[in-house]
C-alpha atoms as a PDB file:
ATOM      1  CA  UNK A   1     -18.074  79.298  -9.189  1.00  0.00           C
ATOM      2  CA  UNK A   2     -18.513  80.236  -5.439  1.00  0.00           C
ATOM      3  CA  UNK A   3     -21.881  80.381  -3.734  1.00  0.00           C
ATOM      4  CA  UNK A   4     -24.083  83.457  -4.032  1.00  0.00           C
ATOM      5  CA  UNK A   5     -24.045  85.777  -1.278  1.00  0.00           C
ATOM      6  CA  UNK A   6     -27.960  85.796  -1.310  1.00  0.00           C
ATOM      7  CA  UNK A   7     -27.794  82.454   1.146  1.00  0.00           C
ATOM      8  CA  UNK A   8     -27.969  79.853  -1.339  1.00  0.00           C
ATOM      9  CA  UNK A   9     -26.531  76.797  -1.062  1.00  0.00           C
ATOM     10  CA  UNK A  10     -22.514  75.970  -2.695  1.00  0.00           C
ATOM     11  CA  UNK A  11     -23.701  72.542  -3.663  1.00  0.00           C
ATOM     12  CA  UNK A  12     -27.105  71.105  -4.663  1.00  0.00           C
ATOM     13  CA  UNK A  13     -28.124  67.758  -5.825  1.00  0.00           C
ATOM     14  CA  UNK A  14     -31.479  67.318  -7.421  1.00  0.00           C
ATOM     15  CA  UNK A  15     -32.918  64.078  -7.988  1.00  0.00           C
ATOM     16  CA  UNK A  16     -29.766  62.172  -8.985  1.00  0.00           C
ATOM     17  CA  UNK A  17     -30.223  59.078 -10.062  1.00  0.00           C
ATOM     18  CA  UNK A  18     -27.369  56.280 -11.590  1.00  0.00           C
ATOM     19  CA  UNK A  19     -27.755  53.208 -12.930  1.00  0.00           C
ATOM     20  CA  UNK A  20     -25.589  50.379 -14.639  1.00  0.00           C
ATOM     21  CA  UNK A  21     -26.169  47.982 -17.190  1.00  0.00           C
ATOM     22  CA  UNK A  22     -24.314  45.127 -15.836  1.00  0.00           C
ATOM     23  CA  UNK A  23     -25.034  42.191 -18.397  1.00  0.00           C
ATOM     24  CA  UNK A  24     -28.765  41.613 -18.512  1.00  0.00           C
ATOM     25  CA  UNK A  25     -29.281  43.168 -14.928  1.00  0.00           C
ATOM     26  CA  UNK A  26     -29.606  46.981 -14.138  1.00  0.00           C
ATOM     27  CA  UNK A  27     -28.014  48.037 -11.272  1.00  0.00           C
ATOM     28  CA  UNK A  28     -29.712  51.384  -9.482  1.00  0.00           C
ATOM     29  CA  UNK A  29     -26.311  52.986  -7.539  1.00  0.00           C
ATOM     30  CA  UNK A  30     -27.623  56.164  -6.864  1.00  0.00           C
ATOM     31  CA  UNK A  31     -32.081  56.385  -6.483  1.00  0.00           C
ATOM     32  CA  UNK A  32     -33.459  59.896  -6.661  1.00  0.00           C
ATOM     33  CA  UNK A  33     -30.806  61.814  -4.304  1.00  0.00           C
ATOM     34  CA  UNK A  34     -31.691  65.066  -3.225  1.00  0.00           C
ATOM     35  CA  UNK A  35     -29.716  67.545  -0.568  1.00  0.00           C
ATOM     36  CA  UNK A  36     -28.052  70.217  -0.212  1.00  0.00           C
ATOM     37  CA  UNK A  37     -24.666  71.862   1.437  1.00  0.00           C
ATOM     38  CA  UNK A  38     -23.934  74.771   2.250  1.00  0.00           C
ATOM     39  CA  UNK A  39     -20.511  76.848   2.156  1.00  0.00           C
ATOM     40  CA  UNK A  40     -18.180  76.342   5.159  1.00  0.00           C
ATOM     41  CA  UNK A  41     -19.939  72.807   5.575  1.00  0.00           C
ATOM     42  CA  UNK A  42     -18.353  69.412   6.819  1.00  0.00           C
ATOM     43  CA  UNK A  43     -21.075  66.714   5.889  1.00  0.00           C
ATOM     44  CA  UNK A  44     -20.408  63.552   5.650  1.00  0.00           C
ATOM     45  CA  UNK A  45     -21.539  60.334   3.661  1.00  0.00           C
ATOM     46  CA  UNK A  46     -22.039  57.423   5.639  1.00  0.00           C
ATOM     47  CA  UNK A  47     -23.514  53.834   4.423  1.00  0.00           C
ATOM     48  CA  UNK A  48     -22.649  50.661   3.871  1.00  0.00           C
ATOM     49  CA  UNK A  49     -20.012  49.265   1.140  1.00  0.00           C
ATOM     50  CA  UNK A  50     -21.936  49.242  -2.087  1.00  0.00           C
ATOM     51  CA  UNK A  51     -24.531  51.584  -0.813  1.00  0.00           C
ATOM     52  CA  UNK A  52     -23.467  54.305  -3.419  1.00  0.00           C
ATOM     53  CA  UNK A  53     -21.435  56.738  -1.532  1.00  0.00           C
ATOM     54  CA  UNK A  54     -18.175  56.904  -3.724  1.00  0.00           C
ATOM     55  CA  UNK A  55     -20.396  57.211  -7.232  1.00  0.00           C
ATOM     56  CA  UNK A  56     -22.433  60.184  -5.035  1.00  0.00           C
ATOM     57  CA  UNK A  57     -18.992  61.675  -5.267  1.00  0.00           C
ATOM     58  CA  UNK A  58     -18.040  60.960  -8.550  1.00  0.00           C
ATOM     59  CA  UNK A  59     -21.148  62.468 -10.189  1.00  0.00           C
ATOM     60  CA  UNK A  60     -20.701  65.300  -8.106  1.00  0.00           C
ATOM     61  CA  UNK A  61     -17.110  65.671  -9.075  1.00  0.00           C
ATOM     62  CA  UNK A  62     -18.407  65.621 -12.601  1.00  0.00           C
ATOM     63  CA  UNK A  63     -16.080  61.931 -13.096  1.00  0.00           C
ATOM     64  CA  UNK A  64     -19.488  60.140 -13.559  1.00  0.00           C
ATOM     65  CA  UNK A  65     -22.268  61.676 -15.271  1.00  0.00           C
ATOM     66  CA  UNK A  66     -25.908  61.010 -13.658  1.00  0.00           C
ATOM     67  CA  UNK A  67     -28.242  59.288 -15.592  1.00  0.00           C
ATOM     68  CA  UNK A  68     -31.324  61.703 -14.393  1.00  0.00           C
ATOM     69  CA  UNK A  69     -31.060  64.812 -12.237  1.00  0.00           C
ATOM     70  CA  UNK A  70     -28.762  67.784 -11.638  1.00  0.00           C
ATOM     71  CA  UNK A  71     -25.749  68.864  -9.488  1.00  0.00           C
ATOM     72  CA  UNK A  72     -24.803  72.260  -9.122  1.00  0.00           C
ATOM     73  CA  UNK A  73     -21.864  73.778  -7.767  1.00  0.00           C
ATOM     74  CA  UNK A  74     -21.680  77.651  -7.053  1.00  0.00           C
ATOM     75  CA  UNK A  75     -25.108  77.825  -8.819  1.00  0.00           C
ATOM     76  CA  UNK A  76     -24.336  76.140 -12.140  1.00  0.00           C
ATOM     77  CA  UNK A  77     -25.426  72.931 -13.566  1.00  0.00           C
ATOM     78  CA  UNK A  78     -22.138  70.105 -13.205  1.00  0.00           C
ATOM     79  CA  UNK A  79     -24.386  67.798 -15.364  1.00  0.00           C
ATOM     80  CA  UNK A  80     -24.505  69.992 -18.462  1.00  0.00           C
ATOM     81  CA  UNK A  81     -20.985  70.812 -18.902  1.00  0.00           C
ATOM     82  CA  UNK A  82     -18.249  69.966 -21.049  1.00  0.00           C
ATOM     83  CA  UNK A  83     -15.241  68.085 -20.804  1.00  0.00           C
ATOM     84  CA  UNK A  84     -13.151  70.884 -20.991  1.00  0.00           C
ATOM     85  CA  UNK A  85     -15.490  72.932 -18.864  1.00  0.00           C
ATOM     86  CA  UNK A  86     -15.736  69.332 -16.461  1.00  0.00           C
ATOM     87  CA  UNK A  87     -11.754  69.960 -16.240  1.00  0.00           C
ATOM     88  CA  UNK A  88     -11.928  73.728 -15.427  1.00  0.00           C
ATOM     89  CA  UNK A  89     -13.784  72.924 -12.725  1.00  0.00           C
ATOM     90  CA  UNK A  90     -11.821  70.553 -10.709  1.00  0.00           C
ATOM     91  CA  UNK A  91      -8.535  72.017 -11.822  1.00  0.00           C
ATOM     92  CA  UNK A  92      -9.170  75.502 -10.347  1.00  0.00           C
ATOM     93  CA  UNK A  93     -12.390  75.019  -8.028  1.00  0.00           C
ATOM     94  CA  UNK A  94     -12.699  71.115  -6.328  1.00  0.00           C
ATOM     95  CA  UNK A  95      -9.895  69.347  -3.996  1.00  0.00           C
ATOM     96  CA  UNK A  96      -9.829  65.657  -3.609  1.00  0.00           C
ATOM     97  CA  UNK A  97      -8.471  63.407  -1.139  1.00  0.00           C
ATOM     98  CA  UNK A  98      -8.572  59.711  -1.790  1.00  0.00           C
ATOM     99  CA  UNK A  99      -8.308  56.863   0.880  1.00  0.00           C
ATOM    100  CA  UNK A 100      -4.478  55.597  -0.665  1.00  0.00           C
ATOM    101  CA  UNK A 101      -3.483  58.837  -0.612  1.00  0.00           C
ATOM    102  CA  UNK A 102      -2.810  59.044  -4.689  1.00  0.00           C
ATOM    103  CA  UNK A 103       0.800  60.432  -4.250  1.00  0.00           C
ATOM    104  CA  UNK A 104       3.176  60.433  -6.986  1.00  0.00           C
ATOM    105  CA  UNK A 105       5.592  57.963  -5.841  1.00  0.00           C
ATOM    106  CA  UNK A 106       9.198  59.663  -7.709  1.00  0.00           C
ATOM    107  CA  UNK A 107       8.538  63.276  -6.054  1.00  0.00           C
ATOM    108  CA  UNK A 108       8.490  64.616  -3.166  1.00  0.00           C
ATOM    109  CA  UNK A 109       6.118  65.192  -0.470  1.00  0.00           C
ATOM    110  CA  UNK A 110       7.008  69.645  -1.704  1.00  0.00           C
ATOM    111  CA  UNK A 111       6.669  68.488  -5.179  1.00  0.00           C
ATOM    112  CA  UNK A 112       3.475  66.466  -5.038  1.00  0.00           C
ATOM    113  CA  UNK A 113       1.920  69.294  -3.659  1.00  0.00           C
ATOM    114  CA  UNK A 114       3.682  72.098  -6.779  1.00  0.00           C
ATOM    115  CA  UNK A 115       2.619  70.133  -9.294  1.00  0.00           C
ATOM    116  CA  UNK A 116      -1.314  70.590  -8.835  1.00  0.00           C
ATOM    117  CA  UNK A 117      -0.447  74.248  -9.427  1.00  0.00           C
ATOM    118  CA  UNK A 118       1.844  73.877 -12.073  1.00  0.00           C
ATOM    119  CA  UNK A 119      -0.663  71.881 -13.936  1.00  0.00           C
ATOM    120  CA  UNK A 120      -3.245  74.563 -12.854  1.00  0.00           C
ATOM    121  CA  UNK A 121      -0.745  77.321 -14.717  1.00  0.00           C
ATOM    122  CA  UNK A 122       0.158  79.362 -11.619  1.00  0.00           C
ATOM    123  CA  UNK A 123       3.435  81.369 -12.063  1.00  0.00           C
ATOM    124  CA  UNK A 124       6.833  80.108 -10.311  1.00  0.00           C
ATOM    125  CA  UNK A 125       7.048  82.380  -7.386  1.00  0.00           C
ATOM    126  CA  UNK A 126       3.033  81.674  -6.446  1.00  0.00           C
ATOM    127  CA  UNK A 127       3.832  77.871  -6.823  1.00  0.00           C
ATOM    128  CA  UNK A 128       6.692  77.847  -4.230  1.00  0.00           C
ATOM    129  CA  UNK A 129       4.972  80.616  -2.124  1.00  0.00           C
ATOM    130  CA  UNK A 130       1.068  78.375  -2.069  1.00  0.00           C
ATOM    131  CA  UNK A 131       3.520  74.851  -1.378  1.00  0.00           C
ATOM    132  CA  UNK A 132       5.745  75.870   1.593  1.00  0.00           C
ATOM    133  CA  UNK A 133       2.848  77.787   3.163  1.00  0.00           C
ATOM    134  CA  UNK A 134       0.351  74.071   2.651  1.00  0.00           C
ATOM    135  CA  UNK A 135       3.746  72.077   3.781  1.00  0.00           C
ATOM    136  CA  UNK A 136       3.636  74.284   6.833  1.00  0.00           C
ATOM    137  CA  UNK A 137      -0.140  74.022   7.696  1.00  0.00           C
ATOM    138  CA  UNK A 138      -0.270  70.181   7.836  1.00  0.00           C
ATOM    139  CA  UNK A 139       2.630  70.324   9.766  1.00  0.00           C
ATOM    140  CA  UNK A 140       5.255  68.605   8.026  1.00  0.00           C
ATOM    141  CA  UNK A 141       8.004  71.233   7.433  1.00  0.00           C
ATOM    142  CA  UNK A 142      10.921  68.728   8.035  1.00  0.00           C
ATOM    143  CA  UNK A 143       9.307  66.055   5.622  1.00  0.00           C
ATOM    144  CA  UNK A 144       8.637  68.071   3.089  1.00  0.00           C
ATOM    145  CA  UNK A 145      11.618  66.284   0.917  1.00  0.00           C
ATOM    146  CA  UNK A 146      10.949  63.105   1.540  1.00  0.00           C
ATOM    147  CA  UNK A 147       8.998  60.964  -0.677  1.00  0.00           C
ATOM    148  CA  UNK A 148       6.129  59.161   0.016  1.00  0.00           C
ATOM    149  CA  UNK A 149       7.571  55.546   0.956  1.00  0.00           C
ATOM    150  CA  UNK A 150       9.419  57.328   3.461  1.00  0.00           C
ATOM    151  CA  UNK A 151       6.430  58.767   5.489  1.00  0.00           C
ATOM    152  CA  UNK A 152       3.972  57.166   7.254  1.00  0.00           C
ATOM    153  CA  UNK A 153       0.190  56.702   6.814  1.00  0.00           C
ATOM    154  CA  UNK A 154      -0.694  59.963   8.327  1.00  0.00           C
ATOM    155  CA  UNK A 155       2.019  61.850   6.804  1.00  0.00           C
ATOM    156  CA  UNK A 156       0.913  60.715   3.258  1.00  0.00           C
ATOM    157  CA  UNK A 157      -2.360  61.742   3.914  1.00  0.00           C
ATOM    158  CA  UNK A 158      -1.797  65.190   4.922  1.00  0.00           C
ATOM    159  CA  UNK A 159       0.383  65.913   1.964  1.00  0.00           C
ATOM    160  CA  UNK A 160      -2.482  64.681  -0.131  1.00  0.00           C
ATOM    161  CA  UNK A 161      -4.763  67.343   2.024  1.00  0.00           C
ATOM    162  CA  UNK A 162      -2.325  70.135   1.066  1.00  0.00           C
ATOM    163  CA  UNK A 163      -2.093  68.534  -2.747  1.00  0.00           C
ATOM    164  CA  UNK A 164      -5.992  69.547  -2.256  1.00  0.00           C
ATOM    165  CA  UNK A 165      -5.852  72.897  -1.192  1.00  0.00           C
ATOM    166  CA  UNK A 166      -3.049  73.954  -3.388  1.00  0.00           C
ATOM    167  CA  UNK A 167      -5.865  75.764  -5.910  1.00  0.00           C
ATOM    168  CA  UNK A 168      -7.876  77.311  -2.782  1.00  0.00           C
ATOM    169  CA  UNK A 169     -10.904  75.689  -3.907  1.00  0.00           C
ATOM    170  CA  UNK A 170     -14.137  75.962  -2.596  1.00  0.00           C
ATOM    171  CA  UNK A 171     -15.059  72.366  -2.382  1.00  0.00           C
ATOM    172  CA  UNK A 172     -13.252  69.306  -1.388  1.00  0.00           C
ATOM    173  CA  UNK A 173     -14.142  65.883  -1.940  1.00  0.00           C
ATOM    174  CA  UNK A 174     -12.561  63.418   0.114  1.00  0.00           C
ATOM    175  CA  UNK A 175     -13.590  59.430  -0.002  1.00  0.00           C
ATOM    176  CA  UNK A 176     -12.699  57.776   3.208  1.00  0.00           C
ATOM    177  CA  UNK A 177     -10.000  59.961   3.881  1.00  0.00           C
ATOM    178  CA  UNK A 178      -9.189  57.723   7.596  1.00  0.00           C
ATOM    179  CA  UNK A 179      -9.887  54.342   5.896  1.00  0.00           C
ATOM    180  CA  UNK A 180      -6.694  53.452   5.808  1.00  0.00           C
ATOM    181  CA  UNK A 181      -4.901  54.997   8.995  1.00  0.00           C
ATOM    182  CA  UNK A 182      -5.476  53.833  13.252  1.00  0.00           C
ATOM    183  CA  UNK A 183      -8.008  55.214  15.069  1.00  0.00           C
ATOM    184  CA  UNK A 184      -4.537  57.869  16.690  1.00  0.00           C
ATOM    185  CA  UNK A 185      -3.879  58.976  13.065  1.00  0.00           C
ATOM    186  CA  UNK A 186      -7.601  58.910  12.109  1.00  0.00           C
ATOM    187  CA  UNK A 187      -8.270  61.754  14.835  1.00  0.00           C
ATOM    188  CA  UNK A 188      -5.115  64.415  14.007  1.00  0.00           C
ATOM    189  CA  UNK A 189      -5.985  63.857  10.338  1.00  0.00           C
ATOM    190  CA  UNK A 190      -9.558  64.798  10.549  1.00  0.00           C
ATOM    191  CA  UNK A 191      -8.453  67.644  13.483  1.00  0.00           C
ATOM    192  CA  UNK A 192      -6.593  68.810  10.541  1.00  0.00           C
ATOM    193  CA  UNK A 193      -9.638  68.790   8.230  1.00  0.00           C
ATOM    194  CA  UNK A 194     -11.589  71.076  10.917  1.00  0.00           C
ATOM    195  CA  UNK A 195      -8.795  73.222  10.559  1.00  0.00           C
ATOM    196  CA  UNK A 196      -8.615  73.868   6.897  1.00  0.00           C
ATOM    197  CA  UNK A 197     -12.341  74.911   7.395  1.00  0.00           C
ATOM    198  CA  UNK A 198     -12.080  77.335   9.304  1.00  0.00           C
ATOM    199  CA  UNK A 199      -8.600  78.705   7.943  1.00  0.00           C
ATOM    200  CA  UNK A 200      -9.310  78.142   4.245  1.00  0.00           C
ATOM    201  CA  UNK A 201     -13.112  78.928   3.799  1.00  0.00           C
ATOM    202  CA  UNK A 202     -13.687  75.413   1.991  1.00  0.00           C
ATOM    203  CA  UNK A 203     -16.571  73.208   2.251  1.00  0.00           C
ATOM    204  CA  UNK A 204     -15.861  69.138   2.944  1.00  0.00           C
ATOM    205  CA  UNK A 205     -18.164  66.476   1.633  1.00  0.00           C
ATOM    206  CA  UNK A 206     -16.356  63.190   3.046  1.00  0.00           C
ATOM    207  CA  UNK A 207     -17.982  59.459   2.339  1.00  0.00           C
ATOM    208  CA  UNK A 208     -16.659  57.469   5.883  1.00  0.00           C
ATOM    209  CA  UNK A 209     -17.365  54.403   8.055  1.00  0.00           C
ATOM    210  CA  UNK A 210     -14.976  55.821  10.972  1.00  0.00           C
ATOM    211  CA  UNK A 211     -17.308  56.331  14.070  1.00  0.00           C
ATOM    212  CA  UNK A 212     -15.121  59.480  15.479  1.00  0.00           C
ATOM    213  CA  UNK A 213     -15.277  61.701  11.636  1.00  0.00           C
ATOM    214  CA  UNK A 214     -19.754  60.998  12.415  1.00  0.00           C
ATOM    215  CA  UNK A 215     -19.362  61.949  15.574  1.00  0.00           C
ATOM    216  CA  UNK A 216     -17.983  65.444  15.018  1.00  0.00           C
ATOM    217  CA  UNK A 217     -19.036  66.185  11.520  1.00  0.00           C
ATOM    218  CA  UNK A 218     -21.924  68.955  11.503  1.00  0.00           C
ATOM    219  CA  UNK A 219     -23.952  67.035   9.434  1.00  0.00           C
ATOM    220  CA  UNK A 220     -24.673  63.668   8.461  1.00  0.00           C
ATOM    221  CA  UNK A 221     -26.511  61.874   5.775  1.00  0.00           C
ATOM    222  CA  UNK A 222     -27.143  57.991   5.104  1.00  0.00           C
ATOM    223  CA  UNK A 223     -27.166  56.349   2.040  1.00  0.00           C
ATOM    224  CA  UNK A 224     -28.876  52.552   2.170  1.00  0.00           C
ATOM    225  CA  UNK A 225     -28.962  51.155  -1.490  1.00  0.00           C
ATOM    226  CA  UNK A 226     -28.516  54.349  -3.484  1.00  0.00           C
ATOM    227  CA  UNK A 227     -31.225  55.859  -1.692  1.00  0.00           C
ATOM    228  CA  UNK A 228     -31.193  58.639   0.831  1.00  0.00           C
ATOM    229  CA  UNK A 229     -32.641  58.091   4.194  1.00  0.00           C
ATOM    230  CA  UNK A 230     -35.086  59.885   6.254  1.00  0.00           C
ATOM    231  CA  UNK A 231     -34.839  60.365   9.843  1.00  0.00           C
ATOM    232  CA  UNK A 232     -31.979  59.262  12.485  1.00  0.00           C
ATOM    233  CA  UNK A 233     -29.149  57.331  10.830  1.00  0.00           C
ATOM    234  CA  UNK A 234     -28.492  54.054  11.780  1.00  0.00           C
ATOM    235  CA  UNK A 235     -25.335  55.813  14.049  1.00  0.00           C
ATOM    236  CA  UNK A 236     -27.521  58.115  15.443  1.00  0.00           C
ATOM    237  CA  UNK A 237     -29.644  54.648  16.337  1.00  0.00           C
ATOM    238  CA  UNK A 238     -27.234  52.819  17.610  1.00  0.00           C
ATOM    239  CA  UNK A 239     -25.788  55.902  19.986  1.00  0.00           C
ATOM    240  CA  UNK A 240     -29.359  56.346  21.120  1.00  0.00           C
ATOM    241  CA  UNK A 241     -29.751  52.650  22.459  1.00  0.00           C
ATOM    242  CA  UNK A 242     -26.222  52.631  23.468  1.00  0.00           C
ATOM    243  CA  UNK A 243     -27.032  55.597  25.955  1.00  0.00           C
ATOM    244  CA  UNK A 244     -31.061  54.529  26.829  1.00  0.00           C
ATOM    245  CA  UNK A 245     -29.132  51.294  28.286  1.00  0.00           C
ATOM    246  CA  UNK A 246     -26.759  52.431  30.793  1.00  0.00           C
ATOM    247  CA  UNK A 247     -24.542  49.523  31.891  1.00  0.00           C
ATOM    248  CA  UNK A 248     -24.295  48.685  35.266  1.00  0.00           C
ATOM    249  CA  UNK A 249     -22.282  45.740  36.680  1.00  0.00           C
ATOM    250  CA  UNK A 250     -23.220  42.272  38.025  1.00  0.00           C
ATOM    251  CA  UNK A 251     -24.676  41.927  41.773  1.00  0.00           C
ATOM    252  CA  UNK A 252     -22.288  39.543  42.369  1.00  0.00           C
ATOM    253  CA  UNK A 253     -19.532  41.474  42.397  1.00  0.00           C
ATOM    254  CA  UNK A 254     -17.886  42.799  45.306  1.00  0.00           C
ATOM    255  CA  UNK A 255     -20.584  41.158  46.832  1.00  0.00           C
ATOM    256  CA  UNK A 256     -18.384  38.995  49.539  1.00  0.00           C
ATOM    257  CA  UNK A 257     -17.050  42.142  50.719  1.00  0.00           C
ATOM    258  CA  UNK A 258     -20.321  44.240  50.891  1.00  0.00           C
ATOM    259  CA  UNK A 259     -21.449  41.140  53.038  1.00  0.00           C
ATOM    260  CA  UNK A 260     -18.211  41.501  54.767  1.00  0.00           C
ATOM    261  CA  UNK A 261     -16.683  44.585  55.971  1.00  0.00           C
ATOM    262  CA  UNK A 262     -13.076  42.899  56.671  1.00  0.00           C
ATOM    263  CA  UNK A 263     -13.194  41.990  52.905  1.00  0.00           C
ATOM    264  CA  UNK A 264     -13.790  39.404  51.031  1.00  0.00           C
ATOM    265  CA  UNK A 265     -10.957  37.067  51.714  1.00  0.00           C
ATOM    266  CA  UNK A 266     -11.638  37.933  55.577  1.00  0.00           C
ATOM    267  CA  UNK A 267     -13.483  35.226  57.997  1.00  0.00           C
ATOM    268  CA  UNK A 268     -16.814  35.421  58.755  1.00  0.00           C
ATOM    269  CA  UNK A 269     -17.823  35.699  62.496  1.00  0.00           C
ATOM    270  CA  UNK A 270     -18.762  31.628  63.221  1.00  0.00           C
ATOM    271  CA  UNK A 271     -14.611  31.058  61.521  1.00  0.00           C
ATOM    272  CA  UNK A 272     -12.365  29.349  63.554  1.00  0.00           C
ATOM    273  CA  UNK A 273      -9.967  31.485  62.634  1.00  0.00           C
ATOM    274  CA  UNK A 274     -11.675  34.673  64.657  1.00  0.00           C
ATOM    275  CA  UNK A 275     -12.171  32.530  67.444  1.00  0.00           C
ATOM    276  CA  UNK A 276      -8.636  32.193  67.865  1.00  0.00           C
ATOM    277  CA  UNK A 277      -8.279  35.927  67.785  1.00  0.00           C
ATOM    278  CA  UNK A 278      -7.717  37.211  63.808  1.00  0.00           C
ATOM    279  CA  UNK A 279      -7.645  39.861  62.849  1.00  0.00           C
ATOM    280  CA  UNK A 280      -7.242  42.324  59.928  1.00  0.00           C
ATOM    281  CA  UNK A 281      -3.817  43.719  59.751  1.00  0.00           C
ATOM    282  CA  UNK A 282      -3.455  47.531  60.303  1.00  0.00           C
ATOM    283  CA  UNK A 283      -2.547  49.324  57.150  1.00  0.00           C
ATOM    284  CA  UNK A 284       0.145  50.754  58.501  1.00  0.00           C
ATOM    285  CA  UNK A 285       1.985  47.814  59.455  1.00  0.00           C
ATOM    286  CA  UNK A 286       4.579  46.591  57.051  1.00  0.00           C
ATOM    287  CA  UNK A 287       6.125  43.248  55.747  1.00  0.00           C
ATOM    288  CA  UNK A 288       9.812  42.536  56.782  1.00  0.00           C
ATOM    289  CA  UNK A 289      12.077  43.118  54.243  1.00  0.00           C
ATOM    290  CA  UNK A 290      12.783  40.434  52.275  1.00  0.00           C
ATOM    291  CA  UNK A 291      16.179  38.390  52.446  1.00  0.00           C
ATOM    292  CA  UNK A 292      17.421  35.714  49.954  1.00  0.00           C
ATOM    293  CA  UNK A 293      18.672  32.461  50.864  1.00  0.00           C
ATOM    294  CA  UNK A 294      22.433  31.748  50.918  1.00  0.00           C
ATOM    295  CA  UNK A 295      23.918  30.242  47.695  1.00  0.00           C
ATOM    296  CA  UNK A 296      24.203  26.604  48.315  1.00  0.00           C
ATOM    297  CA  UNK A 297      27.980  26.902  47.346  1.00  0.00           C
ATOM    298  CA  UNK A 298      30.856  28.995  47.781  1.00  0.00           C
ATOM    299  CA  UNK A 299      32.022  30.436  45.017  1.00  0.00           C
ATOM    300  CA  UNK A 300      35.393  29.869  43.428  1.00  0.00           C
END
């Protein structure tokens, strides 16, 4: 399931639509979705909550099945597949990262990443061989025994980005991936994600609110309530006015001491106080040292 050499796109979605039956209500989560990615793509998702972003990814994943309209992945059709063929496909060919991480709690941060390639049937050596070499790119060498109550935010969220990559996919699907982590972490962890894109080969659709992961993706789409917009996104919008207005600071500031060139706490000519001959002190001149007061008793 990889892309075609002929230039065609690794993922397409074609008029995906979702809807729920909540009750007597329907609800419309995804309207008539259409775009495409290509391979060695970072796109990202960006909306509001409830705007449909993390069923997008769920229906592309093949964990939600559209109710009208196709995805395909490497050319074939996610929406007519099988369980077992559903299963195939995101043991050996899709990555996820989740916002809270989604570590195994009882193994290590090694052994959290071995296990998606022992489930995957890889032999022994190749499991031990793929997990010290994913330990090593994320950068956590000396952690990799530790479990995942005894690393922090960003450390749990890199093992979960090498838990991804243990299969080499093609395709990784990662839902708020910085939700969770300050704005410090936020940045090395989606460094990191640049990283794996150009080392690995894989393709990153991410669903985000963080400001810095829309600033540097290479492409980014909005979704407003399930539908798909056209035209700047309401980032792109807000940079733009942020920019057209530049900011520039009150008159009133510094204004004394534009109006004054001894400075603002300095008297004016008509002061009494330049009558009597003041004056600004030179900046080379110095205070006298300072010297404390005697104690007001001896001591014992």
């Amino acid at each position: 399931m990889t892309a075609d050499n002929g230039g065609s796109p690794l993922v397409r979605v074609e008029n995906v639509s979702r809807t729920f039956e909540v009750g007597n209500q329907t609800i419309n989560a995804l309207k008539d979705v259409s775009f495409d990615v290509t391979a060695g793509e970072f796109l990202a998702v960006i909306g509001r909550s409830g705007s449909g972003k993390t069923t997008l990814l769920n229906v592309i994943a093949g964990l939600d099945r559209a109710s009208s309209g196709h995805v395909y992945i490497g050319g074939e059709d996610v929406s007519a597949m099988s369980d077992s063929q559903l299963t195939e496909l995101r043991r050996h060919r899709l990555g996820f990262v989740f916002q809270s991480f989604g570590l195994l709690p009882l193994l290590s941060a090694y052994e959290n990443v071995e296990i998606a390639l022992r489930i995957a049937g890889a032999p022994i050596r190749e499991r031990g061989r793929r997990s010290r070499e994913l330990i090593e790119l994320v950068g956590l060498e000396r952690r990799s025994h530790h479990r995942p109550y005894e690393l922090s935010g960003g450390e749990q969220q890199r093992v979960a980005i090498a838990r991804a990559l243990a299969n080499k996919p093609t395709l990784i699907l990662a839902d708020e991936p910085t939700g969770e982590l300050d704005s410090t972490t936020a940045t090395q962890i989606f460094q990191l994600l640049l990283e794996v894109i150009d080392q690995e080969g894989v393709t990153v659709i991410t669903t985000t609110h963080d400001r810095l992961v829309m600033e540097k993706a290479r492409r980014v789409i909005e979704l407003a309530d399930g539908e798909l917009q056209t035209g700047p996104t309401y980032f792109e919008r807000d940079r733009k006015e942020a920019v057209a207005v530049p900011w520039k600071p009150p008159e009133s500031w510094n204004a004394g001491e534009r109006a004054n060139p001894n400075g603002p706490d300095a008297p004016t000519d008509g002061d009494e106080a330049v009558k009597r001959g003041w004056r600004r002190p030179a900046p080379q001149e110095r205070r006298a040292p300072y010297t404390p007061p005697p104690s007001p008793r001896e001591p014992l």
